[in-house]
C-alpha atoms as a PDB file:
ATOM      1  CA  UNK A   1     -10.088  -6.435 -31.750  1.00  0.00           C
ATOM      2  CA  UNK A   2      -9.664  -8.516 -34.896  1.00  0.00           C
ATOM      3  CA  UNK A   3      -6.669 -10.888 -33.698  1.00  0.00           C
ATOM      4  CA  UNK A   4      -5.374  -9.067 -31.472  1.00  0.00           C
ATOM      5  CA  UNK A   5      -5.513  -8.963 -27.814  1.00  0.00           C
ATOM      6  CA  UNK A   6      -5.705  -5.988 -26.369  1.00  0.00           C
ATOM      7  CA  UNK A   7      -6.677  -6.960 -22.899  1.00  0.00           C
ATOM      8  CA  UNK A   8      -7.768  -9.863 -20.121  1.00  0.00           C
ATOM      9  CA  UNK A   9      -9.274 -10.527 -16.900  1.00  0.00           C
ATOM     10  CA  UNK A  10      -8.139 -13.789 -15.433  1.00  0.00           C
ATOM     11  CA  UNK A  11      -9.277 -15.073 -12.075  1.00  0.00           C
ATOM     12  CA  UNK A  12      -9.119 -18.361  -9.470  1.00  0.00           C
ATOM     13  CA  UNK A  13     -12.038 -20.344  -7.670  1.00  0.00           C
ATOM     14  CA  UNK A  14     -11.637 -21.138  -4.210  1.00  0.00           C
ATOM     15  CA  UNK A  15     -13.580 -22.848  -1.531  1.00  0.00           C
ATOM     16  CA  UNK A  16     -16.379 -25.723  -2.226  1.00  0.00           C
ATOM     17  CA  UNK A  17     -19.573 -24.893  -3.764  1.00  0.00           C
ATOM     18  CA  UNK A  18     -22.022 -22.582  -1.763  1.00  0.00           C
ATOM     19  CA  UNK A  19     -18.714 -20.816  -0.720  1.00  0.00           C
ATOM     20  CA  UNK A  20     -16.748 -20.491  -3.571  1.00  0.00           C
ATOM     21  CA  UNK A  21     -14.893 -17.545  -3.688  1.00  0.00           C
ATOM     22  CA  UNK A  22     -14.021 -15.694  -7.062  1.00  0.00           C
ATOM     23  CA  UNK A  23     -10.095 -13.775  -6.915  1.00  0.00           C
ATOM     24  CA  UNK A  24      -9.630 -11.805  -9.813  1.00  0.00           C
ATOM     25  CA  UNK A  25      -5.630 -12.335 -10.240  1.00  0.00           C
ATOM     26  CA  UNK A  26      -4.801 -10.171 -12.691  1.00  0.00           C
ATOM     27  CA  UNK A  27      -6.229  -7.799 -14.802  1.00  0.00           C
ATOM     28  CA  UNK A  28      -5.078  -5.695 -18.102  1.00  0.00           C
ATOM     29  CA  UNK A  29      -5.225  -3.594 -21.010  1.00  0.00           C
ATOM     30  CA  UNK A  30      -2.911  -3.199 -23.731  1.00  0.00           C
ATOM     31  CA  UNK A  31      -1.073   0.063 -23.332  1.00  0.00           C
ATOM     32  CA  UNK A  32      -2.174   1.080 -26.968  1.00  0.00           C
ATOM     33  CA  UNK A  33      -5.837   0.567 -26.384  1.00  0.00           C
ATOM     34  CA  UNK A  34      -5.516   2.282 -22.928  1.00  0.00           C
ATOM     35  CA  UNK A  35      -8.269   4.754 -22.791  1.00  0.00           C
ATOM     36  CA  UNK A  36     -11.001   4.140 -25.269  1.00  0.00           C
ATOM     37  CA  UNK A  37     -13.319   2.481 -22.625  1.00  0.00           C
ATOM     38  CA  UNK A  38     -11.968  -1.292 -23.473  1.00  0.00           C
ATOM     39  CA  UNK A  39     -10.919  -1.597 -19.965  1.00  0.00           C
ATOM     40  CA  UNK A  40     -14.403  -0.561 -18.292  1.00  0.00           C
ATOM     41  CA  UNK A  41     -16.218  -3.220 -20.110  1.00  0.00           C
ATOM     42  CA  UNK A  42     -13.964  -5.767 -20.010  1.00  0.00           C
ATOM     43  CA  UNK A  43     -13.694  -5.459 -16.092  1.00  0.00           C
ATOM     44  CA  UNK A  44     -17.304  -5.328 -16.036  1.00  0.00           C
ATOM     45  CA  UNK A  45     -17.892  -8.140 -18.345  1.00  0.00           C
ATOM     46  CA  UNK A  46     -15.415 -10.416 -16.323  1.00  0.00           C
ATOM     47  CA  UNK A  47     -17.032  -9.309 -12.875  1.00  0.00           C
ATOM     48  CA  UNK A  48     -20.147 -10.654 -15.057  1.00  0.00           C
ATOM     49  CA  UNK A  49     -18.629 -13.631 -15.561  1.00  0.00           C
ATOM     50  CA  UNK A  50     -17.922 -14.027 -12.310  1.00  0.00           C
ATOM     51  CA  UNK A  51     -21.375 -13.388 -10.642  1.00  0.00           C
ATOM     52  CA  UNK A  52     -23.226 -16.365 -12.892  1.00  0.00           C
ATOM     53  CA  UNK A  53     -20.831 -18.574 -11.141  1.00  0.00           C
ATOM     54  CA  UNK A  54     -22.568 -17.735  -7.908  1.00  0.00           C
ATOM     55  CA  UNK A  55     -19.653 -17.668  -5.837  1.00  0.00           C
ATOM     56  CA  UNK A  56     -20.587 -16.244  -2.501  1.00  0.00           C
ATOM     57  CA  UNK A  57     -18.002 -13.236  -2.542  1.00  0.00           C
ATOM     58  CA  UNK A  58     -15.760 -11.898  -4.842  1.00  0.00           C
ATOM     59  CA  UNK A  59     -12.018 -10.749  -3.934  1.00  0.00           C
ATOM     60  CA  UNK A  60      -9.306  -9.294  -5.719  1.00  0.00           C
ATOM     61  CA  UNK A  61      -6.158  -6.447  -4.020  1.00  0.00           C
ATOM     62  CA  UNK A  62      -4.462  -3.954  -5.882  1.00  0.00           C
ATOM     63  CA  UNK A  63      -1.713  -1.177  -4.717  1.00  0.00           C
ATOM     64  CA  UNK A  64      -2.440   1.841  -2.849  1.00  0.00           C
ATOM     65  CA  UNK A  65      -2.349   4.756  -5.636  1.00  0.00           C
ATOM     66  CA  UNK A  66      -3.306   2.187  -8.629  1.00  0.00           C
ATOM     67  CA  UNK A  67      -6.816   4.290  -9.299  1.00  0.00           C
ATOM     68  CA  UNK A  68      -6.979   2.989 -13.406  1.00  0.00           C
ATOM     69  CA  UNK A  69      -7.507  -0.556 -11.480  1.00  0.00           C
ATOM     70  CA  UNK A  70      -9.078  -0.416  -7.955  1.00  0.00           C
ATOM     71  CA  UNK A  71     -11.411   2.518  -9.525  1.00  0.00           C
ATOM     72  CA  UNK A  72     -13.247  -0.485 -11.514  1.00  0.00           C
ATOM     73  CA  UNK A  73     -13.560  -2.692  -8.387  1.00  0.00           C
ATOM     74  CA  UNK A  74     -15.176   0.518  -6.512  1.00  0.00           C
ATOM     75  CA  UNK A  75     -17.504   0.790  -9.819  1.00  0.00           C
ATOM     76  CA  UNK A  76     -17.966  -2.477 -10.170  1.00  0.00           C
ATOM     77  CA  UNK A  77     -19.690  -3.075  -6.508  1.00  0.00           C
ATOM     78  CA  UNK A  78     -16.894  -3.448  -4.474  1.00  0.00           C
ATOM     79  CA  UNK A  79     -15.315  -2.232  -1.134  1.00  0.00           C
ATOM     80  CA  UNK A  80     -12.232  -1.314   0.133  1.00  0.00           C
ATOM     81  CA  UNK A  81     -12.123  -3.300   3.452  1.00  0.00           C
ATOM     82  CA  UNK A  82     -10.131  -5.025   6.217  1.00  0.00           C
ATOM     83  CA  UNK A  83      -9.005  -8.544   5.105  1.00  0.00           C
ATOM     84  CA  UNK A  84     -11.263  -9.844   7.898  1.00  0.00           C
ATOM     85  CA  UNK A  85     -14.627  -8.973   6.352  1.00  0.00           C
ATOM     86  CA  UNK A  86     -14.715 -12.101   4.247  1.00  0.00           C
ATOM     87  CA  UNK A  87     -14.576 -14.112   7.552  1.00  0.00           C
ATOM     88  CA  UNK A  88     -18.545 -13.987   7.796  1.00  0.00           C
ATOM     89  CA  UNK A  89     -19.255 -15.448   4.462  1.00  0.00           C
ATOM     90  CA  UNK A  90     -17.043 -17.603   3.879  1.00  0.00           C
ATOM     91  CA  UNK A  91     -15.668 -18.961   7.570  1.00  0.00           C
ATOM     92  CA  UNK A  92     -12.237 -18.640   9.417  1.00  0.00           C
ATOM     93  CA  UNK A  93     -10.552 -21.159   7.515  1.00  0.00           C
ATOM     94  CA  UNK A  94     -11.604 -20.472   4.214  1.00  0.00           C
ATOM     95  CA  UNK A  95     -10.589 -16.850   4.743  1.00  0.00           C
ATOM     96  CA  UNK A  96      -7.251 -18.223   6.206  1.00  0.00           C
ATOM     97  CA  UNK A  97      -6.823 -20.295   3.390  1.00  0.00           C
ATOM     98  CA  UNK A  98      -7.680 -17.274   0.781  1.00  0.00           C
ATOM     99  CA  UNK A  99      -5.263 -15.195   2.622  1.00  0.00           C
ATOM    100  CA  UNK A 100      -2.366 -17.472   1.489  1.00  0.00           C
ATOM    101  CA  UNK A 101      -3.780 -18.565  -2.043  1.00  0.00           C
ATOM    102  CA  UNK A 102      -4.138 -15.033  -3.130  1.00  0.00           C
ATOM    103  CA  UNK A 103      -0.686 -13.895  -1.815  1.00  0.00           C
ATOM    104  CA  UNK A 104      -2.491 -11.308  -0.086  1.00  0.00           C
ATOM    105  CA  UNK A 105      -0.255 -11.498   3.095  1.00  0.00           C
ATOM    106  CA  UNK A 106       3.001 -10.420   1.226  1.00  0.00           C
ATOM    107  CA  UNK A 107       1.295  -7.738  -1.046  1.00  0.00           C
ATOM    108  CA  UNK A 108       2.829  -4.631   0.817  1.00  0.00           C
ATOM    109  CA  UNK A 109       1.035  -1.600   0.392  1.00  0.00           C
ATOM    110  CA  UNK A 110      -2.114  -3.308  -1.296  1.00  0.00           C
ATOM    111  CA  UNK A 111      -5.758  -3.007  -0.280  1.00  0.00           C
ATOM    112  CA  UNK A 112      -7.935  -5.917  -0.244  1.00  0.00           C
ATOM    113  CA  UNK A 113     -11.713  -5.400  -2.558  1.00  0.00           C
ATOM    114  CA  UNK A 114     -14.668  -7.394  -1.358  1.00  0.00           C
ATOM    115  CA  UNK A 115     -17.637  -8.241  -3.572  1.00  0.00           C
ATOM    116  CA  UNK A 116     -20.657 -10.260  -1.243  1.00  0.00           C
ATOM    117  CA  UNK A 117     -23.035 -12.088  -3.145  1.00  0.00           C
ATOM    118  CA  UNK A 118     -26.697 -10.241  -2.535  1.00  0.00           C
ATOM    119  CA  UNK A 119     -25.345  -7.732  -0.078  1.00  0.00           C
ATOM    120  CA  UNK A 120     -23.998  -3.823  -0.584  1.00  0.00           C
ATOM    121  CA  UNK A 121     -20.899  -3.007   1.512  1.00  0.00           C
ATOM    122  CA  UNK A 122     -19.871   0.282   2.190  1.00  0.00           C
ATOM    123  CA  UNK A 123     -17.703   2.296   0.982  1.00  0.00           C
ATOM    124  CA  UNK A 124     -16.991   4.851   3.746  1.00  0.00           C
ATOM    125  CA  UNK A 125     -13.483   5.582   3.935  1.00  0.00           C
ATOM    126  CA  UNK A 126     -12.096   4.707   7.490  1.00  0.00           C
ATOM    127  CA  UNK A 127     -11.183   8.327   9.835  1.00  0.00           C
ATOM    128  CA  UNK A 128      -7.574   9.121   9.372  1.00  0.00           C
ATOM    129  CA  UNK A 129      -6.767   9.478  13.248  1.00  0.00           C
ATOM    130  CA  UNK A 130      -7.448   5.451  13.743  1.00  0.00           C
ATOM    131  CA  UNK A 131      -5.783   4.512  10.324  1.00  0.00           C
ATOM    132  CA  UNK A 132      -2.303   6.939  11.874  1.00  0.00           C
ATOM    133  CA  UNK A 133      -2.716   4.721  14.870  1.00  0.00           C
ATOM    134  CA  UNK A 134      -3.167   1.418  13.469  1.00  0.00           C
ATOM    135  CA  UNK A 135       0.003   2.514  11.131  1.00  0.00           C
ATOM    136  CA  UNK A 136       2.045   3.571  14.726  1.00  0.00           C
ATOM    137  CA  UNK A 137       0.993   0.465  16.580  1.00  0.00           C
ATOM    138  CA  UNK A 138       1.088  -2.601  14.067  1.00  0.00           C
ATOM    139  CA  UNK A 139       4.795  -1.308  12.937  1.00  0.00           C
ATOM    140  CA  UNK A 140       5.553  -0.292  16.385  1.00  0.00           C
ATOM    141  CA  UNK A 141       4.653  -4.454  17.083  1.00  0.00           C
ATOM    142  CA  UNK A 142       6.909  -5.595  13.880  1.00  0.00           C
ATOM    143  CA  UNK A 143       9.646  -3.615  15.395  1.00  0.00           C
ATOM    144  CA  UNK A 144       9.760  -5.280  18.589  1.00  0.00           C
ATOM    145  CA  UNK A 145      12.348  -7.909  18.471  1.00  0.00           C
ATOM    146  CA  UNK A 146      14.808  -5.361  17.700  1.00  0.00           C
ATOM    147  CA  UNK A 147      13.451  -2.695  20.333  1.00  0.00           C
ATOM    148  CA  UNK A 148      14.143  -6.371  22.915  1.00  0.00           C
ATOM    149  CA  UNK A 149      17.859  -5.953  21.494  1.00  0.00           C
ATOM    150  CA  UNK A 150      18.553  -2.378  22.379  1.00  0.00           C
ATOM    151  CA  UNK A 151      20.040  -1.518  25.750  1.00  0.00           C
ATOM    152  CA  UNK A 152      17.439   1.271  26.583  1.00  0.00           C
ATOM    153  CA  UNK A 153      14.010   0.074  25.470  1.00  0.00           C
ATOM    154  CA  UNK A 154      12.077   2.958  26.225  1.00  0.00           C
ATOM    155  CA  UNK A 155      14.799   5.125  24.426  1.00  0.00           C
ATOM    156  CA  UNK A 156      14.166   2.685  21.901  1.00  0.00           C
ATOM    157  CA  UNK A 157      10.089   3.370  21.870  1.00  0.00           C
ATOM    158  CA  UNK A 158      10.563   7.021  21.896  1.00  0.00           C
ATOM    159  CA  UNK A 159      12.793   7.265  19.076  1.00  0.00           C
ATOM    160  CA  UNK A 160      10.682   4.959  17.262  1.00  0.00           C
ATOM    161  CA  UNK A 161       7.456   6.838  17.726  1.00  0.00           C
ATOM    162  CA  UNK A 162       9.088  10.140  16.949  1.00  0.00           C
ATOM    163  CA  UNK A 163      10.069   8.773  13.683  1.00  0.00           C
ATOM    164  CA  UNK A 164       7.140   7.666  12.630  1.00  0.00           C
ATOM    165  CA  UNK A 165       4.685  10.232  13.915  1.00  0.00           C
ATOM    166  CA  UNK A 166       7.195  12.616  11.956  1.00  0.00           C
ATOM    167  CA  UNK A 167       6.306  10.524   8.336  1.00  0.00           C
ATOM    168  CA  UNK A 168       3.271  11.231   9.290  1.00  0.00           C
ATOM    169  CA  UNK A 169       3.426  14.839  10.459  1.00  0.00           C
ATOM    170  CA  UNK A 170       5.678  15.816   7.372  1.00  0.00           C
ATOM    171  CA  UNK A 171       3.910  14.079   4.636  1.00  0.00           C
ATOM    172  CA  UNK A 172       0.193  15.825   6.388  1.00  0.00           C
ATOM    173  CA  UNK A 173       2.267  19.188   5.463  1.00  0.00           C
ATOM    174  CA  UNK A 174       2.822  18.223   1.919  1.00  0.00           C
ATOM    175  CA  UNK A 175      -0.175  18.073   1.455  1.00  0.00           C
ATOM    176  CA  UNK A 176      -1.455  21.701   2.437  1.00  0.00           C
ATOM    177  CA  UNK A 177       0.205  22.322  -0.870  1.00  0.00           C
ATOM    178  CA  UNK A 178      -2.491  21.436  -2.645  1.00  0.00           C
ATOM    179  CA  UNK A 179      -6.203  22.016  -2.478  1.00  0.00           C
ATOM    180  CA  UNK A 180      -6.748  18.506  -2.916  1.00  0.00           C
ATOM    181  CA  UNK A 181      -9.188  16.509  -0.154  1.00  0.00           C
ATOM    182  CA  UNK A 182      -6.781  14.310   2.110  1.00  0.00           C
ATOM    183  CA  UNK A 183      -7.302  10.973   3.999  1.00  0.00           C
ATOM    184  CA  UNK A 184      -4.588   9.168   5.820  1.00  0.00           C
ATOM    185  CA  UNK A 185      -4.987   5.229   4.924  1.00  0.00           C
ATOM    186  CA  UNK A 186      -3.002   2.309   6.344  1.00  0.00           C
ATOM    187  CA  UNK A 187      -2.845   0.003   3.696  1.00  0.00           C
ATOM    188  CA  UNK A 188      -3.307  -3.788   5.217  1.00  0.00           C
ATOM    189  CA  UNK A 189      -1.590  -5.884   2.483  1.00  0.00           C
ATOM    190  CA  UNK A 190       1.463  -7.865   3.166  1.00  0.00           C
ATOM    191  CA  UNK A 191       1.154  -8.081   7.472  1.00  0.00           C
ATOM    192  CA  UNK A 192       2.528 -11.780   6.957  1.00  0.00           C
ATOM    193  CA  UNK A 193       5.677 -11.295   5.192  1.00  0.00           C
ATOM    194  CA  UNK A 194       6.027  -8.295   7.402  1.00  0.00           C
ATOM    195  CA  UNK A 195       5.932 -10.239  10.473  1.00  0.00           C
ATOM    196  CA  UNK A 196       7.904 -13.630   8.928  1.00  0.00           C
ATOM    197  CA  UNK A 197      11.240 -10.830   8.599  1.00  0.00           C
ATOM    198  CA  UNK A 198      10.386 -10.314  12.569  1.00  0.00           C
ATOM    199  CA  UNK A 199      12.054 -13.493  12.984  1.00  0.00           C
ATOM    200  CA  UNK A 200      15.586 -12.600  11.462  1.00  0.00           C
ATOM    201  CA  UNK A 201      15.550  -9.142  13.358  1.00  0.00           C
ATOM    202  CA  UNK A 202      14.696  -7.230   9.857  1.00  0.00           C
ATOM    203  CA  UNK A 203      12.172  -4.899  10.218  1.00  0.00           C
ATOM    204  CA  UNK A 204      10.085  -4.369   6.422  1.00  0.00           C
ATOM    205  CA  UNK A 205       7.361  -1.433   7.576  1.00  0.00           C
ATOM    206  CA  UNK A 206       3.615  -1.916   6.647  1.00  0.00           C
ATOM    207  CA  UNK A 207       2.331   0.803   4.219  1.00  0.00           C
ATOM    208  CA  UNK A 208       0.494   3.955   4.466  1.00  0.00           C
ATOM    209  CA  UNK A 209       0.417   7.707   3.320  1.00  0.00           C
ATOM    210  CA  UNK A 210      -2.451  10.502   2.489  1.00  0.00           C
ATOM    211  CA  UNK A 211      -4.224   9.758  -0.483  1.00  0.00           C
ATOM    212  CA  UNK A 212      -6.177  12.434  -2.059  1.00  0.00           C
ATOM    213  CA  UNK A 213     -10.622  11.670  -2.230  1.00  0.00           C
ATOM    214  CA  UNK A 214     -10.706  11.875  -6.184  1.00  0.00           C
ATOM    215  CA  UNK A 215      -7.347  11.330  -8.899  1.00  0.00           C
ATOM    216  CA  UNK A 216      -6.348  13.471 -11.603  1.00  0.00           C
ATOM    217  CA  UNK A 217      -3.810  12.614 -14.660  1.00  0.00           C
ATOM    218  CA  UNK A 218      -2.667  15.780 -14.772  1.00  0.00           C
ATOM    219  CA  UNK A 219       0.937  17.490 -14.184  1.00  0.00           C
ATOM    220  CA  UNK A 220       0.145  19.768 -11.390  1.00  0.00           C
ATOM    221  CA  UNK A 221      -1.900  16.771  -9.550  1.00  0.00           C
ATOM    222  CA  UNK A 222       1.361  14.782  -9.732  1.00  0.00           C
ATOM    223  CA  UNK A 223       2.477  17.711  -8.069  1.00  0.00           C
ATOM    224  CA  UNK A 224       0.351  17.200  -5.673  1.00  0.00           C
ATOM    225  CA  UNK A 225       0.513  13.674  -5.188  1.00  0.00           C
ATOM    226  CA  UNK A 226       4.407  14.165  -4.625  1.00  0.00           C
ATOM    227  CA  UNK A 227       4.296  16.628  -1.756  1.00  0.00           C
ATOM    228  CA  UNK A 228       3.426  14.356   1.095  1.00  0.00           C
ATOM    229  CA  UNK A 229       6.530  12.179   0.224  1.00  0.00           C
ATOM    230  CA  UNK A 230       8.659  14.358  -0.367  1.00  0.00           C
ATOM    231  CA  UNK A 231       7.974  16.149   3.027  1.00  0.00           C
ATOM    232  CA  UNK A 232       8.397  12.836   5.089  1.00  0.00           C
ATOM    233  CA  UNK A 233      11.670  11.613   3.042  1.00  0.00           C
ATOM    234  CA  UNK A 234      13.447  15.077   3.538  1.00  0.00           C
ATOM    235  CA  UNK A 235      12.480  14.605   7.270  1.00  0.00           C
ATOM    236  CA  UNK A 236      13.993  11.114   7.075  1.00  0.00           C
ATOM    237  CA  UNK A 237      16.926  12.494   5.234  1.00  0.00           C
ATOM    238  CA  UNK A 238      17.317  15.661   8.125  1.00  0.00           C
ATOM    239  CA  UNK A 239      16.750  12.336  11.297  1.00  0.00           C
ATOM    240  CA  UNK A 240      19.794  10.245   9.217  1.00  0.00           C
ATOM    241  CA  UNK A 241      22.219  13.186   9.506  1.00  0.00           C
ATOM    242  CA  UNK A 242      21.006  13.168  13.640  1.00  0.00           C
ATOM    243  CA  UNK A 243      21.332   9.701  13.329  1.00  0.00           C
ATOM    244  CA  UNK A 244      24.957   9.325  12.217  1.00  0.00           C
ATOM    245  CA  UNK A 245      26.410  12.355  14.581  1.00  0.00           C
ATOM    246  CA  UNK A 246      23.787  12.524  17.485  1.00  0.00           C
ATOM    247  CA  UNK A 247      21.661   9.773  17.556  1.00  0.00           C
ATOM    248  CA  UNK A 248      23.673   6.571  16.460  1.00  0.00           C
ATOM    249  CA  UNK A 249      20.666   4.024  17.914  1.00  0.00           C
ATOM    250  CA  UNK A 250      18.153   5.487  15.175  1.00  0.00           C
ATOM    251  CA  UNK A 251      20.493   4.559  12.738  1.00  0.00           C
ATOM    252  CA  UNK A 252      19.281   1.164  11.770  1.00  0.00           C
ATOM    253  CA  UNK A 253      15.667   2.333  11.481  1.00  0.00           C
ATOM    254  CA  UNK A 254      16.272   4.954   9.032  1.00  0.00           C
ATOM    255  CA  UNK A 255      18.115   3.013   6.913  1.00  0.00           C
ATOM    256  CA  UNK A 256      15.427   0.742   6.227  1.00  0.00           C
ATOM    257  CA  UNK A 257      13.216   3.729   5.786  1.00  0.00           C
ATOM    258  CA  UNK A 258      15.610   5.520   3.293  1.00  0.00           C
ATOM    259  CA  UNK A 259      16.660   2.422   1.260  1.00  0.00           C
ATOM    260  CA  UNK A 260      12.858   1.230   0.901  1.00  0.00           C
ATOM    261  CA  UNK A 261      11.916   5.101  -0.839  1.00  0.00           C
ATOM    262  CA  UNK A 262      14.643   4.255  -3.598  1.00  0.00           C
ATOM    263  CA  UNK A 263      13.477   0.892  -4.377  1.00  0.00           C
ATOM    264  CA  UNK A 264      10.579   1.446  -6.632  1.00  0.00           C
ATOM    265  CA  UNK A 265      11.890  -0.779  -9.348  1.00  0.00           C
ATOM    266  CA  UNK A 266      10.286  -3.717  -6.577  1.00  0.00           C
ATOM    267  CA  UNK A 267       6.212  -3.137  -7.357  1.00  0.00           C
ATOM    268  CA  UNK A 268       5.554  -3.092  -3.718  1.00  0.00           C
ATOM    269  CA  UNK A 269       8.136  -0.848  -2.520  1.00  0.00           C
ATOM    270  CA  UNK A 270       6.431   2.034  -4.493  1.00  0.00           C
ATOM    271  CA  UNK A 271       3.596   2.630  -1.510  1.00  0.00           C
ATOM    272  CA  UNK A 272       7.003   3.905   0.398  1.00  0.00           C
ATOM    273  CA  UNK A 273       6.165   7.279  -1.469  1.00  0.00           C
ATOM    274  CA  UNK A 274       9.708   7.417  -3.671  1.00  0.00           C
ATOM    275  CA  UNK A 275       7.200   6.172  -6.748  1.00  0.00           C
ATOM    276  CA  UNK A 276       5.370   9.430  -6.495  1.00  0.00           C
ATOM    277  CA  UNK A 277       7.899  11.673  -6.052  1.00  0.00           C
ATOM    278  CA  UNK A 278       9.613   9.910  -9.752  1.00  0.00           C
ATOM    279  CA  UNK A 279       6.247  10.275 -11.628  1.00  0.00           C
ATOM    280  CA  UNK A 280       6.104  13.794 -10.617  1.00  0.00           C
ATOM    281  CA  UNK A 281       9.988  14.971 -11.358  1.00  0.00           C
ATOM    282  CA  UNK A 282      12.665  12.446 -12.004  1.00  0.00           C
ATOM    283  CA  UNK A 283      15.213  14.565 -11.047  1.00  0.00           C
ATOM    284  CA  UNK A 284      14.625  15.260  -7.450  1.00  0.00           C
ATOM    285  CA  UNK A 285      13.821  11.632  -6.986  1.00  0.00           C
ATOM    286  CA  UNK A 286      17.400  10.799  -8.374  1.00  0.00           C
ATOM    287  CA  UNK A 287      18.946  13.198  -6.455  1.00  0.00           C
ATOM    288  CA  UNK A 288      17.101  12.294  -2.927  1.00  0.00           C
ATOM    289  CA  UNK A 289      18.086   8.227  -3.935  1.00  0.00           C
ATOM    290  CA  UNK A 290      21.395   9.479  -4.572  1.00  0.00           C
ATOM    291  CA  UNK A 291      21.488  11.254  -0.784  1.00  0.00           C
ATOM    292  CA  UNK A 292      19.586   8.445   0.745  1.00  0.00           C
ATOM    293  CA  UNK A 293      21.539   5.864  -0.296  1.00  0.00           C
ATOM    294  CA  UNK A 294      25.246   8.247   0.914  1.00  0.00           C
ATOM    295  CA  UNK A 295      23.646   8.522   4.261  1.00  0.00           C
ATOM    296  CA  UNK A 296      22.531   4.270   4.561  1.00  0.00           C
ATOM    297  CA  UNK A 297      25.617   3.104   3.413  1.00  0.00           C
ATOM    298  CA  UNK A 298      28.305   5.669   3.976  1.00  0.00           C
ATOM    299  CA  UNK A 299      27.456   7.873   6.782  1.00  0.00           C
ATOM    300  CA  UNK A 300      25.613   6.287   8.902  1.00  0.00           C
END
């Protein structure tokens, strides 16, 4: 506008011709032009620019709850899909290749967007019974090397599983608070990084939660949005007081659980749910942080 710029829409080329692969890296509008349609066309006009490069698929990722930017890749003739569904178009290596370029293996708690040249994907959101156990299984695999250094391994399992189907048993009550239409999604960004802290016996969870069909910017929808995690980190708040006085071999899992919902000044620790719980009231978030952080560092 004039001089000024209010926005932009930058992206990378990958792969030789024929397979070229477009990654939008980064795209934004100025915060005081926010909301006068500058960002639809601008997203559309770069997707534009794009396409006449006839790359053979476009890619980009963006976090979980992000709607004002993943709701212009949906529009914009996109899908949200396993990593793995560029492998057809563009071949193993090329995807392997991508998957490091784009940084894409230590986004935690992003989804990937795929964009095939002459071809419609789906959109069908994935059923939230195999996303809960693709969440219980791939962290269940991360957390191995320290389940191999515990005396009682299937102690170990048990515990671990009864954690984790409880985040995801606690936050599914938050959300009968609201009248809002719930899937459970296990976001698939950041598996390499993930696994890489395997090797130093640090276990950094995958992402996932229940996201609501359709987004609101409204107060009570924030309300809703904050339900589910604050359901599953007052359960994780209740299994660190069991922890420190019943339970001392859960203690070094729910640390990492706590200390990762109070770190949402980190981008991709928000998807641990704390993020939602500060947009909707700043107050209880301070005061969980506040309890979470006694209990990791103190108590337990």
């Amino acid at each position: 506008m004039g001089n000024e710029i209010v926005g932009g829409f930058f992206y990378k080329l990958y792969g030789p011709p024929g397979k070229q692969v477009g990654y939008n890296s980064l795209f934004f509008i100025d915060i005081k032009h926010q909301g006068k349609g500058i960002g639809r066309k601008l997203f559309a006009q770069g997707v534009y620019q794009l396409r006449s490069l006839e790359c053979s698929a476009l890619v980009s990722y963006v976090l979980d709850d992000n709607v004002g930017s993943w709701g212009n890749f949906l529009n914009n003739g996109f899908s949200r899909v396993p990593f793995l569904s560029i492998t057809p178009y563009v071949g193993l290596f090329q995807a392997v290749k991508l998957y490091i370029a784009t940084f894409f293996g230590v986004a935690i708690g992003c989804d990937f967007y795929l964009s095939v040249k002459d071809k419609e994907l789906s959109h069908k959101e994935p059923k939230s019974f195999g996303q809960i156990v693709a969440y219980l299984l791939v962290n269940a695999v991360l957390f191995m090397p320290i389940f191999l250094s515990t005396q009682s391994l299937p102690l170990s399992l048990l515990a671990f599983f009864g954690i984790f189907a409880g985040i995801v048993i606690s936050s599914y009550i938050g959300t009968l608070f609201s009248k809002c239409d719930w899937r459970f999604r296990f976001n698939n960004g950041g598996l390499l990084v993930c696994g890489l802290f395997t090797i130093f016996h640090t276990f950094v969870p995958m992402g996932a939660s229940w996201f609501p069909k359709t987004y609101e910017n409204t107060p009570q929808f924030r309300r809703d949005l904050a339900m589910p995690a604050l359901f599953s980190w007052v359960f994780l708040i209740a299994v660190g007081f069991a922890a420190a006085t019943v339970f001392p071999f859960l203690a070094r899992l729910v640390q990492v659980l706590l200390i990762f919902r109070c770190m949402i000044v980190i981008e991709t620790f928000k998807t641990y749910g704390g993020q939602r719980v500060y947009n909707w009231n700043k107050s209880i978030f301070m005061v969980l942080t506040a309890i979470s952080l006694t209990l990791a560092f103190v108590v337990i």
